[in-house]
C-alpha atoms as a PDB file:
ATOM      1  CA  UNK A   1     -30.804  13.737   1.961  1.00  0.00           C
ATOM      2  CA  UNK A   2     -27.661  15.779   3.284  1.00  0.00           C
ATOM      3  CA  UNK A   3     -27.576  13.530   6.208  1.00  0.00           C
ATOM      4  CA  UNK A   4     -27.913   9.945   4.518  1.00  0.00           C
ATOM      5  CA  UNK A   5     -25.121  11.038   1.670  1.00  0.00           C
ATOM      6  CA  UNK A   6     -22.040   9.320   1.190  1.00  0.00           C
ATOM      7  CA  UNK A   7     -18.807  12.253   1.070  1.00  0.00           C
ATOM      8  CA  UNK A   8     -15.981  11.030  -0.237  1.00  0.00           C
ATOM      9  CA  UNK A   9     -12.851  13.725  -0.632  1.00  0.00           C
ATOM     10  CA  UNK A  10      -9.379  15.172  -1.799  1.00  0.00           C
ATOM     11  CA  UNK A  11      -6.760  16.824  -0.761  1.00  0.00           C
ATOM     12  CA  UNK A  12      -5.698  19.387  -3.150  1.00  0.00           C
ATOM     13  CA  UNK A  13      -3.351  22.532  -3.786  1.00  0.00           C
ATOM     14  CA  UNK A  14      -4.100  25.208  -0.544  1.00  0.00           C
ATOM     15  CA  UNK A  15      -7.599  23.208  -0.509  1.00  0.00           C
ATOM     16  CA  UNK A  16     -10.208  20.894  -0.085  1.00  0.00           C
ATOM     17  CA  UNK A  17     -12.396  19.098  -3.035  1.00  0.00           C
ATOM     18  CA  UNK A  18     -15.498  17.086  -1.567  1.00  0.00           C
ATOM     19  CA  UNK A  19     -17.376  14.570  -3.466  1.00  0.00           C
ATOM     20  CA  UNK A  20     -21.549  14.165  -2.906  1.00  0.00           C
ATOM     21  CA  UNK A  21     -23.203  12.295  -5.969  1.00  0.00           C
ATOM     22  CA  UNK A  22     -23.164  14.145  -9.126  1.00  0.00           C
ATOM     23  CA  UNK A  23     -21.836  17.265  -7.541  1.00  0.00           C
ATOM     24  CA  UNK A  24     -18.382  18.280  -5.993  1.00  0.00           C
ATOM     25  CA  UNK A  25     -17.397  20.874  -3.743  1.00  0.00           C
ATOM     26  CA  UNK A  26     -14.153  23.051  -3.835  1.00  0.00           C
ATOM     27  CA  UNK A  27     -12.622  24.991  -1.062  1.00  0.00           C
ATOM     28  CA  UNK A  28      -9.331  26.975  -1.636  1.00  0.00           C
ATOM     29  CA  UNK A  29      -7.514  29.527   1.053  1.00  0.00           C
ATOM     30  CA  UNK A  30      -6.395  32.379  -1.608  1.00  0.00           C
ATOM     31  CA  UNK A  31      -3.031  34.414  -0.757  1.00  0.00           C
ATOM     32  CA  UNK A  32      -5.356  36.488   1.275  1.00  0.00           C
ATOM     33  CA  UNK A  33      -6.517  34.681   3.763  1.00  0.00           C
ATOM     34  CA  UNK A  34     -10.083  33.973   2.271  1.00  0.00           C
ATOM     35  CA  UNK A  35     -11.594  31.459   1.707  1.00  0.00           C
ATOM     36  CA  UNK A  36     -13.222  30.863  -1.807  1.00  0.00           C
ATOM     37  CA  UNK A  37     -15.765  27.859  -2.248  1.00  0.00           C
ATOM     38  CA  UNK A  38     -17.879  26.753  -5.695  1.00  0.00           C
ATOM     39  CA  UNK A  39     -20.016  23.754  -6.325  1.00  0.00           C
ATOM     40  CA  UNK A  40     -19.183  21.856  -9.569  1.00  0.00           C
ATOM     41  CA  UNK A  41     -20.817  19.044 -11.846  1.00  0.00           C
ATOM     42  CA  UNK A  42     -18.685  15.513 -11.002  1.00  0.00           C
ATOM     43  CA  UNK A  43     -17.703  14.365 -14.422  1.00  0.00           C
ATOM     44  CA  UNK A  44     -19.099  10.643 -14.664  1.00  0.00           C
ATOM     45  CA  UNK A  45     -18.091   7.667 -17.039  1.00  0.00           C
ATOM     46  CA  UNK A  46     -20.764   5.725 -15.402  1.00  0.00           C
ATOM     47  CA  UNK A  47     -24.071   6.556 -17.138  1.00  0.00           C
ATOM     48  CA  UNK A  48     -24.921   3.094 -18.178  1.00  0.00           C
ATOM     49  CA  UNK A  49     -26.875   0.943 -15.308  1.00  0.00           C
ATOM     50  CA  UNK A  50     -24.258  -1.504 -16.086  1.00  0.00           C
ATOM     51  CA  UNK A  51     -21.529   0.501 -15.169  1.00  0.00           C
ATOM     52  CA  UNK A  52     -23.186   0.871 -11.644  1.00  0.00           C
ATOM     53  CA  UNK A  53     -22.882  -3.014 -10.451  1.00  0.00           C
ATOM     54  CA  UNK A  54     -21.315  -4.108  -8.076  1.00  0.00           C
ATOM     55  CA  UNK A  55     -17.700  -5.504  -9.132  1.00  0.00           C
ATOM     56  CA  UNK A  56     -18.232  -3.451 -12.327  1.00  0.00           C
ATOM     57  CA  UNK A  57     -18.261  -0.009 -10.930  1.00  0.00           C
ATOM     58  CA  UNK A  58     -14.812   0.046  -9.245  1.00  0.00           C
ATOM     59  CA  UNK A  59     -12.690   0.754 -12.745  1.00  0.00           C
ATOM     60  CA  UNK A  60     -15.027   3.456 -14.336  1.00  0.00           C
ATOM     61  CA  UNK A  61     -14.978   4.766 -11.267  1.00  0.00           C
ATOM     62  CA  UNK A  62     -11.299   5.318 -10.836  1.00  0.00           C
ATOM     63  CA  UNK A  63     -10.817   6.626 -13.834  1.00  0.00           C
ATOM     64  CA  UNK A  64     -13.611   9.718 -13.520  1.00  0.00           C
ATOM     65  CA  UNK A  65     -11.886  10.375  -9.740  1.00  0.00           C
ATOM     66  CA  UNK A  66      -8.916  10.564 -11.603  1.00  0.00           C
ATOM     67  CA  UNK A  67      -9.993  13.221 -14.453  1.00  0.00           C
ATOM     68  CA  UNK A  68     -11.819  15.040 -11.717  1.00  0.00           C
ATOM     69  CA  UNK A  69      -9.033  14.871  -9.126  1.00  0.00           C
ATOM     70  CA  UNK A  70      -6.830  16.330 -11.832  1.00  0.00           C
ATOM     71  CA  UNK A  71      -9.420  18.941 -12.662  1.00  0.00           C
ATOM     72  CA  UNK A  72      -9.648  19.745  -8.873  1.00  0.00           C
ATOM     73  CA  UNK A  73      -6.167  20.174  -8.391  1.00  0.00           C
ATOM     74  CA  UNK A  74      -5.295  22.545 -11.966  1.00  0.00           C
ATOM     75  CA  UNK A  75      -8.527  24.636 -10.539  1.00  0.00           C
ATOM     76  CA  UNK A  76      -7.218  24.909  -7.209  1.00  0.00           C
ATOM     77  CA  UNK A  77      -3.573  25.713  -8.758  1.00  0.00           C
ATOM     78  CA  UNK A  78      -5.539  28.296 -10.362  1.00  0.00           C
ATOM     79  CA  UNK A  79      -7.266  29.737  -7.509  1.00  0.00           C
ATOM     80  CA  UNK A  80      -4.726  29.928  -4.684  1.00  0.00           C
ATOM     81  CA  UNK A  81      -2.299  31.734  -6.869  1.00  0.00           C
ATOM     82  CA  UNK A  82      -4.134  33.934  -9.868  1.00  0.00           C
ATOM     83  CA  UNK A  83      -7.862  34.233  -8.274  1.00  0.00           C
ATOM     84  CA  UNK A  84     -11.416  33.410  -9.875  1.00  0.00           C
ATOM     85  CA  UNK A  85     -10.336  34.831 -13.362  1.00  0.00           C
ATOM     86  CA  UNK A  86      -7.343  32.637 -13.754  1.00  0.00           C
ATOM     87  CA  UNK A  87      -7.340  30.385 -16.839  1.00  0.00           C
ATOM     88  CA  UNK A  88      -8.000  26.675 -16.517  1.00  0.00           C
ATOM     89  CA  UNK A  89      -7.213  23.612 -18.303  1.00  0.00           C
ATOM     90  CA  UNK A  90      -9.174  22.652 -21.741  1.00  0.00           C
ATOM     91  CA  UNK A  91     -10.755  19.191 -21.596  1.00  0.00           C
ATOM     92  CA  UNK A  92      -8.153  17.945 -24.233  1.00  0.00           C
ATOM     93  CA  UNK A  93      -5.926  18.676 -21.928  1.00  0.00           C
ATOM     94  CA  UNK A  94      -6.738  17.425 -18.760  1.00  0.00           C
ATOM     95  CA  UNK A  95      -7.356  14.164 -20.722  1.00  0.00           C
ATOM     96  CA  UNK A  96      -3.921  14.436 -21.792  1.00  0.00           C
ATOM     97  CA  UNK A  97      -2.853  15.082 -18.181  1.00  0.00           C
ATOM     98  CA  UNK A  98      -4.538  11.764 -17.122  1.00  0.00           C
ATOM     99  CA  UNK A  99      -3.081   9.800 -19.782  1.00  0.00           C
ATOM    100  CA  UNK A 100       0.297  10.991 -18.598  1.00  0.00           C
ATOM    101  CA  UNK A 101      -0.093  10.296 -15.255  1.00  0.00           C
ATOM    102  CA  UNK A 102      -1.463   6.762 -15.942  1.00  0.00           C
ATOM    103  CA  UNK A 103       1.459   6.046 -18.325  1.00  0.00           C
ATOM    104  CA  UNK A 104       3.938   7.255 -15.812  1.00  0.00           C
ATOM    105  CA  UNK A 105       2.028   5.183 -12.646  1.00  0.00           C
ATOM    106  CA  UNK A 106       2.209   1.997 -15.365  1.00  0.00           C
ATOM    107  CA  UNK A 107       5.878   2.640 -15.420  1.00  0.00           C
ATOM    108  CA  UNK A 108       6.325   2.785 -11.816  1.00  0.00           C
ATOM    109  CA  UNK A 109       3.985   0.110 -10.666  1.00  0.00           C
ATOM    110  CA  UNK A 110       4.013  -2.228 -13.404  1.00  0.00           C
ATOM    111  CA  UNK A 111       7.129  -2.336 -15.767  1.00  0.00           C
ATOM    112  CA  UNK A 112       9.643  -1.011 -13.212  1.00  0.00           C
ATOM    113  CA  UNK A 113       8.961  -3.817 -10.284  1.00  0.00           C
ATOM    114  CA  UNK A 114       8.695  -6.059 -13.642  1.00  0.00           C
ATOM    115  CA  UNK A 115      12.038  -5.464 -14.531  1.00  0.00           C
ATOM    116  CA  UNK A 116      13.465  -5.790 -10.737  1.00  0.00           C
ATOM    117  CA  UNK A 117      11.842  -9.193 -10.872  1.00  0.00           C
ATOM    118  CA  UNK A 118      13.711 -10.011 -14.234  1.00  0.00           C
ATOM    119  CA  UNK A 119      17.087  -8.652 -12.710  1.00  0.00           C
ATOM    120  CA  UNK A 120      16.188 -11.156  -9.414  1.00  0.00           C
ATOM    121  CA  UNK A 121      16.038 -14.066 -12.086  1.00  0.00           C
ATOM    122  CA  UNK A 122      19.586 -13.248 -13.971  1.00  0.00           C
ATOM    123  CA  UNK A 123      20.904 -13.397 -10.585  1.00  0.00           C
ATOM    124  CA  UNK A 124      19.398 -16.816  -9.622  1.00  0.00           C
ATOM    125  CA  UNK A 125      17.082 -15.617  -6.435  1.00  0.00           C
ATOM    126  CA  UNK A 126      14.336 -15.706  -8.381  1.00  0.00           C
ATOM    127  CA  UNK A 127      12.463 -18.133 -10.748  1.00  0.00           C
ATOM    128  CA  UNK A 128      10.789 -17.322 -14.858  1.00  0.00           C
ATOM    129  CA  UNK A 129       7.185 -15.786 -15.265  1.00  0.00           C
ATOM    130  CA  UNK A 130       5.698 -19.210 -15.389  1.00  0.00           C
ATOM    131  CA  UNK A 131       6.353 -19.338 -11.738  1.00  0.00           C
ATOM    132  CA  UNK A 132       4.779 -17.852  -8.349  1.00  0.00           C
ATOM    133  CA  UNK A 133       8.606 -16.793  -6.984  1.00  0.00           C
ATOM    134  CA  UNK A 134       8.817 -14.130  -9.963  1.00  0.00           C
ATOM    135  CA  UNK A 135       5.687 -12.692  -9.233  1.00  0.00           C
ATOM    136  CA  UNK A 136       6.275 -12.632  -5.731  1.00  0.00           C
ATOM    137  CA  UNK A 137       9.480 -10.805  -6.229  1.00  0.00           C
ATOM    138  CA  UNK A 138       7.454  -8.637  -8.943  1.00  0.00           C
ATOM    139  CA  UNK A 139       5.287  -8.023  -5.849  1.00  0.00           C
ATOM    140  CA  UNK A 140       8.114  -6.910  -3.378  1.00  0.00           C
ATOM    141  CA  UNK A 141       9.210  -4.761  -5.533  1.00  0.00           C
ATOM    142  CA  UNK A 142       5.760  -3.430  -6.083  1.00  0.00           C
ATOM    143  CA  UNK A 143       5.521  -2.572  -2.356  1.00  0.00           C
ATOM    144  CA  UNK A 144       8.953  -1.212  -2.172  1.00  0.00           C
ATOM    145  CA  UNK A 145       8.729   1.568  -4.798  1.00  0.00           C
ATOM    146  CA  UNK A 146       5.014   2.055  -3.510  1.00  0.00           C
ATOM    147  CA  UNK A 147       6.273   2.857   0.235  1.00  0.00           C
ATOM    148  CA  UNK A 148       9.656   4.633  -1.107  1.00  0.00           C
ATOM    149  CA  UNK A 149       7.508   6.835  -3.719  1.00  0.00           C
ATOM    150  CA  UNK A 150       4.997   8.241  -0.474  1.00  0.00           C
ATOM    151  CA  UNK A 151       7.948   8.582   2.103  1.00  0.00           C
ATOM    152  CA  UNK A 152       9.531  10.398  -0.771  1.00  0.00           C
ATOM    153  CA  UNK A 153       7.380  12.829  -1.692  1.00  0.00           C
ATOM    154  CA  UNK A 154       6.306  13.621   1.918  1.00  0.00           C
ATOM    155  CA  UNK A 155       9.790  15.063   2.575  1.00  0.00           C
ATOM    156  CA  UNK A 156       8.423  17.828  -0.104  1.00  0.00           C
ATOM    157  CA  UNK A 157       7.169  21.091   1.942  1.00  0.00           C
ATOM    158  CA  UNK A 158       4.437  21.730  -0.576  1.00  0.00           C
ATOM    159  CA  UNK A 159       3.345  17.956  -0.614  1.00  0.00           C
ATOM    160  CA  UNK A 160       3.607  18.137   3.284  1.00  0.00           C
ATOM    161  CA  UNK A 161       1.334  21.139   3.100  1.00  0.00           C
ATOM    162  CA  UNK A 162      -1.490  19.176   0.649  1.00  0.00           C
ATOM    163  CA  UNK A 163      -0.600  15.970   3.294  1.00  0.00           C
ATOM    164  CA  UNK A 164      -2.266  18.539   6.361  1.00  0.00           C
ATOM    165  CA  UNK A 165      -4.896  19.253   3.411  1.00  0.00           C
ATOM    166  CA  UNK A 166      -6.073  15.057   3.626  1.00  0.00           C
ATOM    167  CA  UNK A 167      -6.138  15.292   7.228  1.00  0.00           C
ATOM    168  CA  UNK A 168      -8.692  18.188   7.288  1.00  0.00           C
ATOM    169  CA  UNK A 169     -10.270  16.177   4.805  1.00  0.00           C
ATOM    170  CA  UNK A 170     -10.978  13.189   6.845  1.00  0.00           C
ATOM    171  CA  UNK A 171     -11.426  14.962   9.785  1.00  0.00           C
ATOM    172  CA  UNK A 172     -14.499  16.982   8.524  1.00  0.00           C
ATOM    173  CA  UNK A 173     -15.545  13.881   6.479  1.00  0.00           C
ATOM    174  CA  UNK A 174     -15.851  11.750  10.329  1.00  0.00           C
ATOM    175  CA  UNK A 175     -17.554  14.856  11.775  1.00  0.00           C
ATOM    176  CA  UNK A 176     -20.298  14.631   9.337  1.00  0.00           C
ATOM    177  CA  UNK A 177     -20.324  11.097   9.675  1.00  0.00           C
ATOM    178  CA  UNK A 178     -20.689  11.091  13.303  1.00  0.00           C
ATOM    179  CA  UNK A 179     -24.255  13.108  13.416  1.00  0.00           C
ATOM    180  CA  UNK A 180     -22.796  15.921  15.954  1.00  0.00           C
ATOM    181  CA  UNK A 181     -21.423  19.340  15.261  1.00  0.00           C
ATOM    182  CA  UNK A 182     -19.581  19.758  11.906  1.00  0.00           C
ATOM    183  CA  UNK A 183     -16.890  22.816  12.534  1.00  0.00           C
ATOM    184  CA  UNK A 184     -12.998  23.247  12.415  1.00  0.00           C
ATOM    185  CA  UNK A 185     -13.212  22.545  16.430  1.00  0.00           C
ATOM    186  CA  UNK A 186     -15.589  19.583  16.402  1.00  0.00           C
ATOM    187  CA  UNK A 187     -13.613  18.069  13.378  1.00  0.00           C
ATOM    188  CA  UNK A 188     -10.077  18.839  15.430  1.00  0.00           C
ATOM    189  CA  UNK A 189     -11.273  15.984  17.938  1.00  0.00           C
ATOM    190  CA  UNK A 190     -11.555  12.939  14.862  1.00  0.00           C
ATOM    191  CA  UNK A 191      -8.704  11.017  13.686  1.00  0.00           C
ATOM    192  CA  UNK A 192      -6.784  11.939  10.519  1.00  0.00           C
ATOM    193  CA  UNK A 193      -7.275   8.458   9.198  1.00  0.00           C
ATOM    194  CA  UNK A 194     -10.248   7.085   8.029  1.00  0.00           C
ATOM    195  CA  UNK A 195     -11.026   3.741   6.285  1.00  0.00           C
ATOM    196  CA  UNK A 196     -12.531   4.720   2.909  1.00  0.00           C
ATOM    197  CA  UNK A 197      -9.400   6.744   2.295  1.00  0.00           C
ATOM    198  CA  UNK A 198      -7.498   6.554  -1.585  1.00  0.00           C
ATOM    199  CA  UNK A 199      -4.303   5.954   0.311  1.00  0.00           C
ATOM    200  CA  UNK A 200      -5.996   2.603   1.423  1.00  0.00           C
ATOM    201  CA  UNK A 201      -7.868   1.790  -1.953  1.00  0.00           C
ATOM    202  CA  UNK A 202      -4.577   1.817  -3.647  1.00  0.00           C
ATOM    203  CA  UNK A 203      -2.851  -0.504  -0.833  1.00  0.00           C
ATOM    204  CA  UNK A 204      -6.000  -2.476  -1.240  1.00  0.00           C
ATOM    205  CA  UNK A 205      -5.239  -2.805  -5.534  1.00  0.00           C
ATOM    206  CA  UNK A 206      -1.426  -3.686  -5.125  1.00  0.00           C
ATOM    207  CA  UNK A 207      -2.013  -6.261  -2.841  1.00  0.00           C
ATOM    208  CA  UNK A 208      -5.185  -8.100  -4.664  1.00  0.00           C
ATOM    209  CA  UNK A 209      -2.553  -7.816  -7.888  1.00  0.00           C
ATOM    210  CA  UNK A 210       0.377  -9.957  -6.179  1.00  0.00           C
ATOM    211  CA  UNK A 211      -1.676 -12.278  -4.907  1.00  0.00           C
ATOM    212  CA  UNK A 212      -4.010 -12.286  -8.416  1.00  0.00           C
ATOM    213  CA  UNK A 213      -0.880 -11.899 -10.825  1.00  0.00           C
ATOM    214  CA  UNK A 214       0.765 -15.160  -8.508  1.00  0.00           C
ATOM    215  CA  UNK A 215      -2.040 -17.273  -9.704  1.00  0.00           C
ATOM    216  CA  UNK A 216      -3.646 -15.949 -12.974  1.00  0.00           C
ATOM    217  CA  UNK A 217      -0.514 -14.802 -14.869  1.00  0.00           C
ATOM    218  CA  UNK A 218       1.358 -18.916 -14.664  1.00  0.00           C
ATOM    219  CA  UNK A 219      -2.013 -19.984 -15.087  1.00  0.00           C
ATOM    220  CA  UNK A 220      -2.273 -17.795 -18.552  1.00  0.00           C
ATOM    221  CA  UNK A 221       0.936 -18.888 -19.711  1.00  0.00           C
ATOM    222  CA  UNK A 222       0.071 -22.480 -18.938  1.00  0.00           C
ATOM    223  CA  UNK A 223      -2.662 -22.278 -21.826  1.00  0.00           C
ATOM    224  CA  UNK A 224      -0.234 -20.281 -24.558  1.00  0.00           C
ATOM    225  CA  UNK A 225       3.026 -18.784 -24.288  1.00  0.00           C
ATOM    226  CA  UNK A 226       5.087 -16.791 -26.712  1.00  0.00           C
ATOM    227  CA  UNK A 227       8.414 -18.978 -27.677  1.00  0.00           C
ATOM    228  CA  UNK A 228      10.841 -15.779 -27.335  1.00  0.00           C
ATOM    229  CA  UNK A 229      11.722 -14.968 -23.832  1.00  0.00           C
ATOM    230  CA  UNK A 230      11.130 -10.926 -24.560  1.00  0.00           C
ATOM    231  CA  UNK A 231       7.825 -11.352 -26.089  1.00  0.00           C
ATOM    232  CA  UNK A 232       6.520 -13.986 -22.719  1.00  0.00           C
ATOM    233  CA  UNK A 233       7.594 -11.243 -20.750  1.00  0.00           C
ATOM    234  CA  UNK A 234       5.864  -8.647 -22.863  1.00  0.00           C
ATOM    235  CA  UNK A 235       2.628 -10.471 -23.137  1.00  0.00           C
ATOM    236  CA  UNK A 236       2.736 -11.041 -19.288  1.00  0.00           C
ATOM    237  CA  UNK A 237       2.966  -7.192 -18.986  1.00  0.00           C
ATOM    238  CA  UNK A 238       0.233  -6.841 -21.672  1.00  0.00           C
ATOM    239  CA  UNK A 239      -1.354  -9.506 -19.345  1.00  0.00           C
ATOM    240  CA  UNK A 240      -1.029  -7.346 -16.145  1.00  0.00           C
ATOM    241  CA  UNK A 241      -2.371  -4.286 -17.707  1.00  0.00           C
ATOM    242  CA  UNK A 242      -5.772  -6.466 -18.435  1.00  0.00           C
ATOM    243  CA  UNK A 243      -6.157  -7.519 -15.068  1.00  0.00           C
ATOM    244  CA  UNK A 244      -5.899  -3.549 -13.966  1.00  0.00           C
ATOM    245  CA  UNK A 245      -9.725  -2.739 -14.385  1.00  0.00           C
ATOM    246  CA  UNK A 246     -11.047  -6.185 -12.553  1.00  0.00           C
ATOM    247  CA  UNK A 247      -8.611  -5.791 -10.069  1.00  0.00           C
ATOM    248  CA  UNK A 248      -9.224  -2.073  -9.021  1.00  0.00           C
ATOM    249  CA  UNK A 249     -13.294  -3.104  -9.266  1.00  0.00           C
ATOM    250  CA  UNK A 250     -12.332  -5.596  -6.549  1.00  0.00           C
ATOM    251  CA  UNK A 251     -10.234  -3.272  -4.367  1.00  0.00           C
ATOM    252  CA  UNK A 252     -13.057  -1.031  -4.676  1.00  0.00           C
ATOM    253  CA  UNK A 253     -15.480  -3.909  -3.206  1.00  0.00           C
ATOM    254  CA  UNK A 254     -13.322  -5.059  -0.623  1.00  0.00           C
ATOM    255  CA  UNK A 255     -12.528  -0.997   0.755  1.00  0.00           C
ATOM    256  CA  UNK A 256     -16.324  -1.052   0.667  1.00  0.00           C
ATOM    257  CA  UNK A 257     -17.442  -3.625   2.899  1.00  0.00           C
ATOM    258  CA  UNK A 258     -14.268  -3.009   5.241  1.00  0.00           C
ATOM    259  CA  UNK A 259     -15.060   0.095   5.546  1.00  0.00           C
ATOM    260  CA  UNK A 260     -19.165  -0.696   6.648  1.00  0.00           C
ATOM    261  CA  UNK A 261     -17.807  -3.278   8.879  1.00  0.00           C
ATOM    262  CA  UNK A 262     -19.722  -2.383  12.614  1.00  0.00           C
ATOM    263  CA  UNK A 263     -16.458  -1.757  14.928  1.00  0.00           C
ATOM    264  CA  UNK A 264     -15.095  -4.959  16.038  1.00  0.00           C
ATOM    265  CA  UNK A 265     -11.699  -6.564  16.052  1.00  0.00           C
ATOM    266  CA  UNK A 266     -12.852  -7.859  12.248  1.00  0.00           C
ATOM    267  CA  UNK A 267     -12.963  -4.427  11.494  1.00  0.00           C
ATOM    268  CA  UNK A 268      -9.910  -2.807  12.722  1.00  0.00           C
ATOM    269  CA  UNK A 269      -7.801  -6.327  11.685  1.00  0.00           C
ATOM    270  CA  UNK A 270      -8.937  -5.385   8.102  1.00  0.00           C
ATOM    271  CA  UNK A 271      -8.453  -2.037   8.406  1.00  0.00           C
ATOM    272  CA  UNK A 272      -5.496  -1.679  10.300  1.00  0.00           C
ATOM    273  CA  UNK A 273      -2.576  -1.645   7.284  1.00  0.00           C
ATOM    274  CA  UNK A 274      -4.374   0.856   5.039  1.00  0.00           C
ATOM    275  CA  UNK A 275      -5.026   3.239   8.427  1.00  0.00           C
ATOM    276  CA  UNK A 276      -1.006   2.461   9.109  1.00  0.00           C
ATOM    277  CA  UNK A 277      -0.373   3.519   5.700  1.00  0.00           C
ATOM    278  CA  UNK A 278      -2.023   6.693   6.096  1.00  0.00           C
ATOM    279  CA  UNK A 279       0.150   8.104   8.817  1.00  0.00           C
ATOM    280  CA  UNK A 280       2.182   8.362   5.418  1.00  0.00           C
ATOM    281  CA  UNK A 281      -0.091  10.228   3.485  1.00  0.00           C
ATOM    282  CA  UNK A 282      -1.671  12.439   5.999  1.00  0.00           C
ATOM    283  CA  UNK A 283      -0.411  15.086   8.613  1.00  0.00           C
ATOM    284  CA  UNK A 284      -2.306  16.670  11.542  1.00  0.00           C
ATOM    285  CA  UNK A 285      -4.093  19.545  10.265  1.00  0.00           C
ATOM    286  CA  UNK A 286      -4.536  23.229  12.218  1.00  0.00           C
ATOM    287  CA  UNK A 287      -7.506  25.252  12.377  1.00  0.00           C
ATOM    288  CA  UNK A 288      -6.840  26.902   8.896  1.00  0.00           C
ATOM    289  CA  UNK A 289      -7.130  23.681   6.635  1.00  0.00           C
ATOM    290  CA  UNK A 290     -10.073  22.258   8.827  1.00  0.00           C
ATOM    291  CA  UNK A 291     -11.796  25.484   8.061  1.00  0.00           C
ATOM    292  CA  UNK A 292     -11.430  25.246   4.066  1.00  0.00           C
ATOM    293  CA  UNK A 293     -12.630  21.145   4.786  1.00  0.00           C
ATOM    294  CA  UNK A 294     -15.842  22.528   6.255  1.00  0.00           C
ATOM    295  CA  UNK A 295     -16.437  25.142   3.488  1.00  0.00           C
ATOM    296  CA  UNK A 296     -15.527  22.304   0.779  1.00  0.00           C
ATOM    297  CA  UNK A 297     -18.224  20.243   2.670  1.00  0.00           C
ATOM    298  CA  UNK A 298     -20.760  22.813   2.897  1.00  0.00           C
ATOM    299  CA  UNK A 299     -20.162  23.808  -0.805  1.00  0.00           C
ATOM    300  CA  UNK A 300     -21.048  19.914  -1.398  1.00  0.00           C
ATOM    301  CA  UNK A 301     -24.076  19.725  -0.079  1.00  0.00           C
ATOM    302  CA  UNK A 302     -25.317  23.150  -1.607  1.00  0.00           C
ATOM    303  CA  UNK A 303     -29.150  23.453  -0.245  1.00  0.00           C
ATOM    304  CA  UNK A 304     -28.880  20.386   1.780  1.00  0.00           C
ATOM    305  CA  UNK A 305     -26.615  21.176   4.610  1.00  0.00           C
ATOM    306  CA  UNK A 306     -27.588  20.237   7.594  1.00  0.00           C
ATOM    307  CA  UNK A 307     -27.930  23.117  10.972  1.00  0.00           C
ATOM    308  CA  UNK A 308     -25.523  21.505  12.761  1.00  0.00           C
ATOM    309  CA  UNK A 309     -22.337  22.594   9.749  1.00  0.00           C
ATOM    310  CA  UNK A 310     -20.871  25.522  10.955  1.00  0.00           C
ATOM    311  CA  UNK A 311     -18.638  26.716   8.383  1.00  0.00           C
ATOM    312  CA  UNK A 312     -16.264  29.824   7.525  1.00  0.00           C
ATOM    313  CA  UNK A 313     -17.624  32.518   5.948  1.00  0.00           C
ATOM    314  CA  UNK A 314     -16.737  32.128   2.000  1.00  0.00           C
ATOM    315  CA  UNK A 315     -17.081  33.832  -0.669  1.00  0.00           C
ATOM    316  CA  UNK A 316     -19.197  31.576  -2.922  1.00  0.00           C
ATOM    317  CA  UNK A 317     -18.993  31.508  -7.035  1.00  0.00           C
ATOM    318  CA  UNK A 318     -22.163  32.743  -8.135  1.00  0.00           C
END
């Protein structure tokens, strides 16, 4: 089973949090040099079989990655500074720390480029909401605060540190994938880049939304419009919000089957701007953080790990 499963990862605070099925595994470096490792339930939105199709799944989906990345990264916060007894966040409020996060990313990625685009039509470069040229604008804009927001943050030591964090991440995640030796050293030798990456997911959403918002948003408005020019633009906001869960099940489609492509020129074509991208997002890991990878990874598979892991020793929750 360990050998056929499909790991999917995080980077998080002084750590690692791996993904296999209904289970997750979380690898922290504590102040002393340790390194602590537990096995935790993955908190899932998609019980119903319905849920689980294909260009269904993508949206559910997101949103339990997001609750669980969240919960990953407050436990981790927890562990590398106060130690297994620390106190964690309440369900309430990691809800509340989702909804936050999703109403700040909504201002960023949806009302801010929105607003650009409305400031490009006052100044006659740009065309109304009934027309592609605002949208493409919208989309510009989009891509603009998108770049600026990851260059941005990467300048941050701490962020740089979670950035060497990914790298491990996928590094360990392409050993395993590989069928050789899973270790710090083997994993050293794989790229830091790898296709099924969130970095690439989320190019893969902003770019299916320009191209989706061009067409579906005029096409909308065509069929009913709101006479007031601030209420169009609100309902085309309203509009864009909407299109958020089919869009993000299609991104999640697409990142699949580019990322099962057999390697080919196909392949890397498709691949090649989220990979780019994650030069951004990731930074070359040393020995240390490919250690805590392998212990996340081994902590994933619990009973299942295969012979050839060799991991750190950690000290494992009980």
């Amino acid at each position: 089973m360990a050998e056929k499963a499909l790991i999917g990862g995080q980077a998080v605070i002084e750590g690692v949090m791996m993904r296999n099925g209904a289970v997750y595994g979380l690898a922290v470096r504590r102040p002393d040099g340790a390194i602590y490792a537990e096995r935790r339930a993955w908190f899932s939105l998609a019980q119903s079989p319905f849920l689980r199709l294909r260009f269904i799944r993508g949206f559910p989906l997101l949103i339990e990655t997001l609750f669980n990345g969240i919960s990953s990264l407050n436990r981790s916060a927890v562990l590398s500074s106060q130690g297994e007894g620390g106190e964690e966040l309440k369900n309430w409020q990691l809800a509340a720390t989702l909804a936050v996060s999703i109403l700040i990313a909504v201002g960023l990625f949806v009302l801010a480029p929105h607003l650009m685009a409305m400031g490009a039509l006052w100044l006659g470069i740009g065309g109304d909401v009934e027309g592609i040229a605002f949208h493409l604008w919208d989309g510009i804009f989009k891509l603009i605060i998108f770049l600026g927001y990851l260059a941005g943050i990467g300048c941050l030591p701490d962020i740089r540190r979670v950035f060497c964090y990914h790298g491990a991440e996928h590094k360990v995640i392409a050993a395993f994938e590989s069928g050789g030796e899973i270790s710090a050293d083997a994993a050293a030798a794989f790229s830091r880049e790898h296709p099924r990456c969130g970095t690439t997911f989320l190019l893969f959403v902003l770019s299916l939304a320009i191209l989706l918002h061009a067409v579906l948003v005029p096409l909308a408005l065509s069929i009913w419009s709101p006479g007031r020019f601030w209420l169009k633009h609100l309902f085309t906001v309203a509009l864009k919000l909407l299109l958020l869960a089919p869009i993000s099940a299609l991104a999640y489609e697409a990142i699949r089957f580019t990322a099962g492509l057999k390697e080919g020129p196909l392949a890397r074509c498709l691949r090649a701007p989220g990979m780019c991208l994650q030069r951004l997002t990731t930074r070359e890991p040393g020995r240390e953080e490919l250690e805590v990878a392998v212990a996340a990874l081994a902590a994933a598979l619990g009973p299942d790990v295969p012979e050839r892991l060799v991991s750190a020793d950690p000290i494992m929750e009980k």
